[in-house]
PDB file of N, CA and C in Angstrom:
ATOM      1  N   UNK A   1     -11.898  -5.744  -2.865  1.00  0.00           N
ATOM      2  CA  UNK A   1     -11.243  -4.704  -3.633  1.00  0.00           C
ATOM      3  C   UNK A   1     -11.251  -5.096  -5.097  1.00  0.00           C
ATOM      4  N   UNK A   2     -11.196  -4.203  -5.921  1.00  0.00           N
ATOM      5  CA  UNK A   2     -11.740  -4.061  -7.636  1.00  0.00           C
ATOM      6  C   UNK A   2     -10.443  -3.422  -7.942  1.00  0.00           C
ATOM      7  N   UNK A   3      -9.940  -3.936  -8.876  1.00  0.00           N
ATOM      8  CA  UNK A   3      -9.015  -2.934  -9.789  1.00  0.00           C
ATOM      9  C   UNK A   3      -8.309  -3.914 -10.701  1.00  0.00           C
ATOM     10  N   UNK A   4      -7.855  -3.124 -12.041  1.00  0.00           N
ATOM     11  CA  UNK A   4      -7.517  -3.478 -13.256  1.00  0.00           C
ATOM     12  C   UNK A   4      -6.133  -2.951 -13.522  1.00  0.00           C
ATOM     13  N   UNK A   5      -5.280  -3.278 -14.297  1.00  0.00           N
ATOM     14  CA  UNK A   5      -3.808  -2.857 -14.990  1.00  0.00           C
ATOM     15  C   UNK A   5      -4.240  -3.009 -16.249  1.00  0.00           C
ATOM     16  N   UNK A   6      -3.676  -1.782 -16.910  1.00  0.00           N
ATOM     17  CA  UNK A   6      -2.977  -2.105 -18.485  1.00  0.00           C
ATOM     18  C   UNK A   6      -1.714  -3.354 -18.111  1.00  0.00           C
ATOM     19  N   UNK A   7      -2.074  -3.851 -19.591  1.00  0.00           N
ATOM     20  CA  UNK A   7      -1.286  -4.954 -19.623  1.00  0.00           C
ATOM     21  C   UNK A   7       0.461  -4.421 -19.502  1.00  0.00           C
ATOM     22  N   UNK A   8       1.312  -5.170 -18.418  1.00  0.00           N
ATOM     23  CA  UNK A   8       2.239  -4.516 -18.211  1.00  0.00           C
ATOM     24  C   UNK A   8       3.259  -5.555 -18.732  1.00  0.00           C
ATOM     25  N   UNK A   9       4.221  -4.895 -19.536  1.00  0.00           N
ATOM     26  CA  UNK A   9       5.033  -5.993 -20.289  1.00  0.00           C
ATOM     27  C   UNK A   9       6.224  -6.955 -19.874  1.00  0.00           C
ATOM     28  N   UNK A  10       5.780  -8.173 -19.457  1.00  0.00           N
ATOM     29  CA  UNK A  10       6.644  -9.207 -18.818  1.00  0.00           C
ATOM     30  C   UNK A  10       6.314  -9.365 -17.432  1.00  0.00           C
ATOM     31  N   UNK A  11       5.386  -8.839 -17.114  1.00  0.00           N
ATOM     32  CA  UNK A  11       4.711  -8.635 -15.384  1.00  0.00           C
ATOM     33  C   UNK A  11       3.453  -9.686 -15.255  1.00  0.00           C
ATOM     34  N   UNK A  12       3.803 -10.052 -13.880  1.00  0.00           N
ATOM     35  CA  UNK A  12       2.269 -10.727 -13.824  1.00  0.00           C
ATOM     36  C   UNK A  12       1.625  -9.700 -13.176  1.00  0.00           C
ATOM     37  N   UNK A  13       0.383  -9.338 -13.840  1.00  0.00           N
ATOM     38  CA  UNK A  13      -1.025  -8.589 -13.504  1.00  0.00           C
ATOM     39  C   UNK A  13      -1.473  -8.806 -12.082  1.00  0.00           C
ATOM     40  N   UNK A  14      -2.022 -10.477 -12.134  1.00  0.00           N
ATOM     41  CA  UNK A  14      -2.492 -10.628 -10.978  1.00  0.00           C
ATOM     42  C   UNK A  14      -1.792 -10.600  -9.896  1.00  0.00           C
ATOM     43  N   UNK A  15      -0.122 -11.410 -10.330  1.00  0.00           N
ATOM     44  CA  UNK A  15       0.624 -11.110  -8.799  1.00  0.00           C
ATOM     45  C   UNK A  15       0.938  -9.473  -8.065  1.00  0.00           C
ATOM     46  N   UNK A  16       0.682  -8.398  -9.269  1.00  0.00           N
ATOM     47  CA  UNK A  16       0.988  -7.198  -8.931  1.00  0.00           C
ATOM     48  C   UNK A  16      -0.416  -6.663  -7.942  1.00  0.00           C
ATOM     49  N   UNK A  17      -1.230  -7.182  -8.641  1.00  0.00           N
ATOM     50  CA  UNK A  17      -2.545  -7.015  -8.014  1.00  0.00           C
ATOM     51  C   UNK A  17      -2.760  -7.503  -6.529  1.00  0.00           C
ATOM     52  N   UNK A  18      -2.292  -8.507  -6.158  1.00  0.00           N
ATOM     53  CA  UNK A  18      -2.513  -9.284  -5.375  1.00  0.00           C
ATOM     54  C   UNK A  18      -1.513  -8.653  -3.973  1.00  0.00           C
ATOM     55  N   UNK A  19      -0.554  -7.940  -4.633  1.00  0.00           N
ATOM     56  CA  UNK A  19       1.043  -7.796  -3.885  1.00  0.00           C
ATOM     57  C   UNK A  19       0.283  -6.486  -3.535  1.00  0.00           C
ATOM     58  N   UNK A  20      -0.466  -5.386  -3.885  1.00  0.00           N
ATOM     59  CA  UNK A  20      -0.897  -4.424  -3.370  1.00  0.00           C
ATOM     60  C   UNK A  20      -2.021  -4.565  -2.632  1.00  0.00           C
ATOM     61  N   UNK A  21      -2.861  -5.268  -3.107  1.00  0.00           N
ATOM     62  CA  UNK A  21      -4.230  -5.915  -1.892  1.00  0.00           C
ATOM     63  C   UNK A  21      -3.382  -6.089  -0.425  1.00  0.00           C
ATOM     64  N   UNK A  22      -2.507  -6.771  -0.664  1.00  0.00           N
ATOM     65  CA  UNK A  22      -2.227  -7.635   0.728  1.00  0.00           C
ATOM     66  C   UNK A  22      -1.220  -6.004   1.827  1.00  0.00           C
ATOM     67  N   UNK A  23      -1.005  -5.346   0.617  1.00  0.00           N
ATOM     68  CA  UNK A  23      -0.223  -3.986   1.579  1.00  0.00           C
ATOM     69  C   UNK A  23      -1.612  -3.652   2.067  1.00  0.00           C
ATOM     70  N   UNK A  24      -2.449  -3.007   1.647  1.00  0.00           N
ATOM     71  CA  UNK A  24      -3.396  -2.412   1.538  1.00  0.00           C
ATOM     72  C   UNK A  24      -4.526  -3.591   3.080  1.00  0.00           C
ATOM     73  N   UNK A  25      -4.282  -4.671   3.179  1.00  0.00           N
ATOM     74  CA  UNK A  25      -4.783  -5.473   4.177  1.00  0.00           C
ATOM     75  C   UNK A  25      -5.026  -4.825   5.476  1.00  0.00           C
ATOM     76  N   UNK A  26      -5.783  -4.597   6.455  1.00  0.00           N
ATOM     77  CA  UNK A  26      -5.376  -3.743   7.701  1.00  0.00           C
ATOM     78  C   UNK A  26      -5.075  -2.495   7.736  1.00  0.00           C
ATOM     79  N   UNK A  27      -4.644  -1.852   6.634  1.00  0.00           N
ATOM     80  CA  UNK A  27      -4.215  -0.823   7.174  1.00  0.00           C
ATOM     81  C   UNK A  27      -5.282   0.655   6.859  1.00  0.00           C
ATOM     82  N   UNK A  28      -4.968   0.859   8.600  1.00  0.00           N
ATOM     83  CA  UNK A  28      -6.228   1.558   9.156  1.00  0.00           C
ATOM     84  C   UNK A  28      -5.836   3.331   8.537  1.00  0.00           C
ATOM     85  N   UNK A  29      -4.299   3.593   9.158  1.00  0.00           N
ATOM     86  CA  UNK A  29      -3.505   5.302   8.479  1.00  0.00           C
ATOM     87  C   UNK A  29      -2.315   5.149   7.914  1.00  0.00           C
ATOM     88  N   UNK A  30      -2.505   5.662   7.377  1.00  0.00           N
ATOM     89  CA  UNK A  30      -1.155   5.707   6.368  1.00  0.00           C
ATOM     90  C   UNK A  30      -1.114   5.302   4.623  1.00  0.00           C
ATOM     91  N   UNK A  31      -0.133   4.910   3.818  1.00  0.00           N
ATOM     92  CA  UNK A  31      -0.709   4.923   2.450  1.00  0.00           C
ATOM     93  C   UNK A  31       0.678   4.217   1.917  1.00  0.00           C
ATOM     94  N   UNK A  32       0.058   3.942   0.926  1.00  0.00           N
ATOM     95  CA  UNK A  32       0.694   2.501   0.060  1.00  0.00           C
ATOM     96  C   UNK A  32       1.195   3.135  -1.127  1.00  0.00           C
ATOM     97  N   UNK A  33       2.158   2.927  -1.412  1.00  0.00           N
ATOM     98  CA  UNK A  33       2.927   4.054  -2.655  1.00  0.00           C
ATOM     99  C   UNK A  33       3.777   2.671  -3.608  1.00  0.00           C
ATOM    100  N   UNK A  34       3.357   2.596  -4.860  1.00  0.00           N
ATOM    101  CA  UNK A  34       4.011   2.135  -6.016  1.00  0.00           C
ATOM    102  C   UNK A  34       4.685   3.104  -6.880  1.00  0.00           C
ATOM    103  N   UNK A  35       6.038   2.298  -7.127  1.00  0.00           N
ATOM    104  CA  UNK A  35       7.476   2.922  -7.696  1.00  0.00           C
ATOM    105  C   UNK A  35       7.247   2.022  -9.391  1.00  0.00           C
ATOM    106  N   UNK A  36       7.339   2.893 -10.064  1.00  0.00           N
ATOM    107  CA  UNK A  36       7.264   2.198 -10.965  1.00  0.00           C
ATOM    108  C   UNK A  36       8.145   2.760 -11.798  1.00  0.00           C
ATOM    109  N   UNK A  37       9.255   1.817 -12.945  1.00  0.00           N
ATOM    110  CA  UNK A  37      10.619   2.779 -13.567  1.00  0.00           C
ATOM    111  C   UNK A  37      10.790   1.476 -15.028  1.00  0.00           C
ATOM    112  N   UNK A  38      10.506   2.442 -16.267  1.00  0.00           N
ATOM    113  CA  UNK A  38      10.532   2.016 -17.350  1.00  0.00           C
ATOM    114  C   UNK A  38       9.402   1.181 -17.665  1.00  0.00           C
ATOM    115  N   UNK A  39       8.284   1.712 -17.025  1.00  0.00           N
ATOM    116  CA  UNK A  39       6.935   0.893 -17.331  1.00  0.00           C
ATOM    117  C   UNK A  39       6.361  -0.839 -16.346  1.00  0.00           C
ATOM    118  N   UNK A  40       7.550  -0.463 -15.635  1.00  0.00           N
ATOM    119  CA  UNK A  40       7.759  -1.753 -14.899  1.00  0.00           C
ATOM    120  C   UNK A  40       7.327  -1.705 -13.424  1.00  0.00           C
ATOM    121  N   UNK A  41       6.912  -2.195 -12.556  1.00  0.00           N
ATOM    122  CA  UNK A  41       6.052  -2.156 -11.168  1.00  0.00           C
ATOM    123  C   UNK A  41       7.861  -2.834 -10.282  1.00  0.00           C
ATOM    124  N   UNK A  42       8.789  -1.603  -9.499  1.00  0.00           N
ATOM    125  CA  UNK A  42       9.338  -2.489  -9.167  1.00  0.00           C
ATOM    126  C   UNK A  42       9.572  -2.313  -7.877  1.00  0.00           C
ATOM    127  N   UNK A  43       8.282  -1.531  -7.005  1.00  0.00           N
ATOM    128  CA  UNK A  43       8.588  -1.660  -5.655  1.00  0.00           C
ATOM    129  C   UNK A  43       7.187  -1.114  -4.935  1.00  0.00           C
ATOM    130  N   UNK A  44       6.826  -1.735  -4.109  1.00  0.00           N
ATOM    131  CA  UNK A  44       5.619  -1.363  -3.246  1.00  0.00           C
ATOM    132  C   UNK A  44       5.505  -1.215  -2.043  1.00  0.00           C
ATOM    133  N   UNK A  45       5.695  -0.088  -1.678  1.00  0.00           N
ATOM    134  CA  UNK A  45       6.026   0.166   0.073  1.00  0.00           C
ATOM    135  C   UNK A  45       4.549   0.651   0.900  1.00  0.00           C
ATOM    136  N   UNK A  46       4.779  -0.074   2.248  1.00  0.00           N
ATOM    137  CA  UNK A  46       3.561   0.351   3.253  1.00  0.00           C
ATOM    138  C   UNK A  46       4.140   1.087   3.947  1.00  0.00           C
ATOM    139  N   UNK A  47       3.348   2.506   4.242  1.00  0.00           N
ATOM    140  CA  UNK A  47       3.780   3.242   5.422  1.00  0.00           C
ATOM    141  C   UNK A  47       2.353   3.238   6.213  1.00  0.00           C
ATOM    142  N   UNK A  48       3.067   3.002   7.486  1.00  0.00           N
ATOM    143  CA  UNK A  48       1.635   2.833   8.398  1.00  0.00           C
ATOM    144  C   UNK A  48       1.725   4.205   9.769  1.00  0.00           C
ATOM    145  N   UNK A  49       1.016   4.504  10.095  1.00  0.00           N
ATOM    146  CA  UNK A  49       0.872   5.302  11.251  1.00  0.00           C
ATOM    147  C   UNK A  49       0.045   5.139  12.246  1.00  0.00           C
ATOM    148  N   UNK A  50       0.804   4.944  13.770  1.00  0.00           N
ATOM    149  CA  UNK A  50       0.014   4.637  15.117  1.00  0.00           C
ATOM    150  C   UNK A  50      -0.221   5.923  15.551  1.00  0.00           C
ATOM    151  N   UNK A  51      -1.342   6.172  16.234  1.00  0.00           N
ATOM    152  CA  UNK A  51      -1.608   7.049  17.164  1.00  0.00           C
ATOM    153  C   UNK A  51      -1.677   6.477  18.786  1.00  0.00           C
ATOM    154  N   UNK A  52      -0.977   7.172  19.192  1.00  0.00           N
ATOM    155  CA  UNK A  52      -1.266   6.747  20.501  1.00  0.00           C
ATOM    156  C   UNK A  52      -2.248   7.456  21.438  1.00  0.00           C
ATOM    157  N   UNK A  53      -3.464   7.561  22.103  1.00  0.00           N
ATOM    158  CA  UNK A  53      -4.408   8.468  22.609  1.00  0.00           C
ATOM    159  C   UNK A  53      -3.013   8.824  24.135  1.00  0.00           C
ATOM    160  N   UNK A  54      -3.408  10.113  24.714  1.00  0.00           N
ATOM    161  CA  UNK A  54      -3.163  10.401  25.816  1.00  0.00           C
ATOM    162  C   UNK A  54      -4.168  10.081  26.863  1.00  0.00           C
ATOM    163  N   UNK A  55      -3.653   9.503  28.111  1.00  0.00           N
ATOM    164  CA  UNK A  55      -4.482   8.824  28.840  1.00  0.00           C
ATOM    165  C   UNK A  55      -5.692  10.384  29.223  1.00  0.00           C
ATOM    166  N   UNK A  56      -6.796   9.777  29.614  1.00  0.00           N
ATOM    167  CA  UNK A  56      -7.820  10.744  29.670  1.00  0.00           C
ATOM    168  C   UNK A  56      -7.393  11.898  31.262  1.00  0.00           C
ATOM    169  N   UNK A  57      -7.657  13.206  31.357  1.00  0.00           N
ATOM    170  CA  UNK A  57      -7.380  14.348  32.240  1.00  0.00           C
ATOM    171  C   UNK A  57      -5.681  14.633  31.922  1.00  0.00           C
ATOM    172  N   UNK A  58      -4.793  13.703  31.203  1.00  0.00           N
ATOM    173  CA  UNK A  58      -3.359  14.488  31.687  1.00  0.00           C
ATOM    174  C   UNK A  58      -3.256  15.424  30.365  1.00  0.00           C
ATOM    175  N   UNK A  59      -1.931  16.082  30.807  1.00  0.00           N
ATOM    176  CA  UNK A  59      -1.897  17.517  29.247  1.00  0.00           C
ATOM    177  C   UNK A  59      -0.195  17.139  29.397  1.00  0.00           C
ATOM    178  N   UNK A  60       0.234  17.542  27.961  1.00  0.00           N
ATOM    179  CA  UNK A  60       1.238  17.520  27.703  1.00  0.00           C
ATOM    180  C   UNK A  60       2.514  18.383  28.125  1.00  0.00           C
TER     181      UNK A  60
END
């Protein structure tokens, strides 16, 4: 994975960088959402989603 920040003031770059790679690790559905308040990176949440298949011939 590739990606860059404007320089963010009093933040480490790479640890921000690094802290979203590792959400972003595995995950197959769902999506990774950064909160960011006064220019500042201060929360990074994973939401993930399972599917479960229905076993094959039954109906709901």
């Amino acid at each position: 994975m590739s990606a860059s920040l404007r320089s963010i003031e009093g933040q480490d770059e790479a640890g921000i960088l690094r802290e979203v790679q590792s959400a972003l690790l595995g995950l197959r559905f769902g999506s990774v959402e950064i909160t960011v308040h006064n220019g500042q990176v201060v929360q990074i949440e994973r939401k993930e989603k399972f599917r479960l298949q229905q076993p094959a011939g039954k109906q709901a």
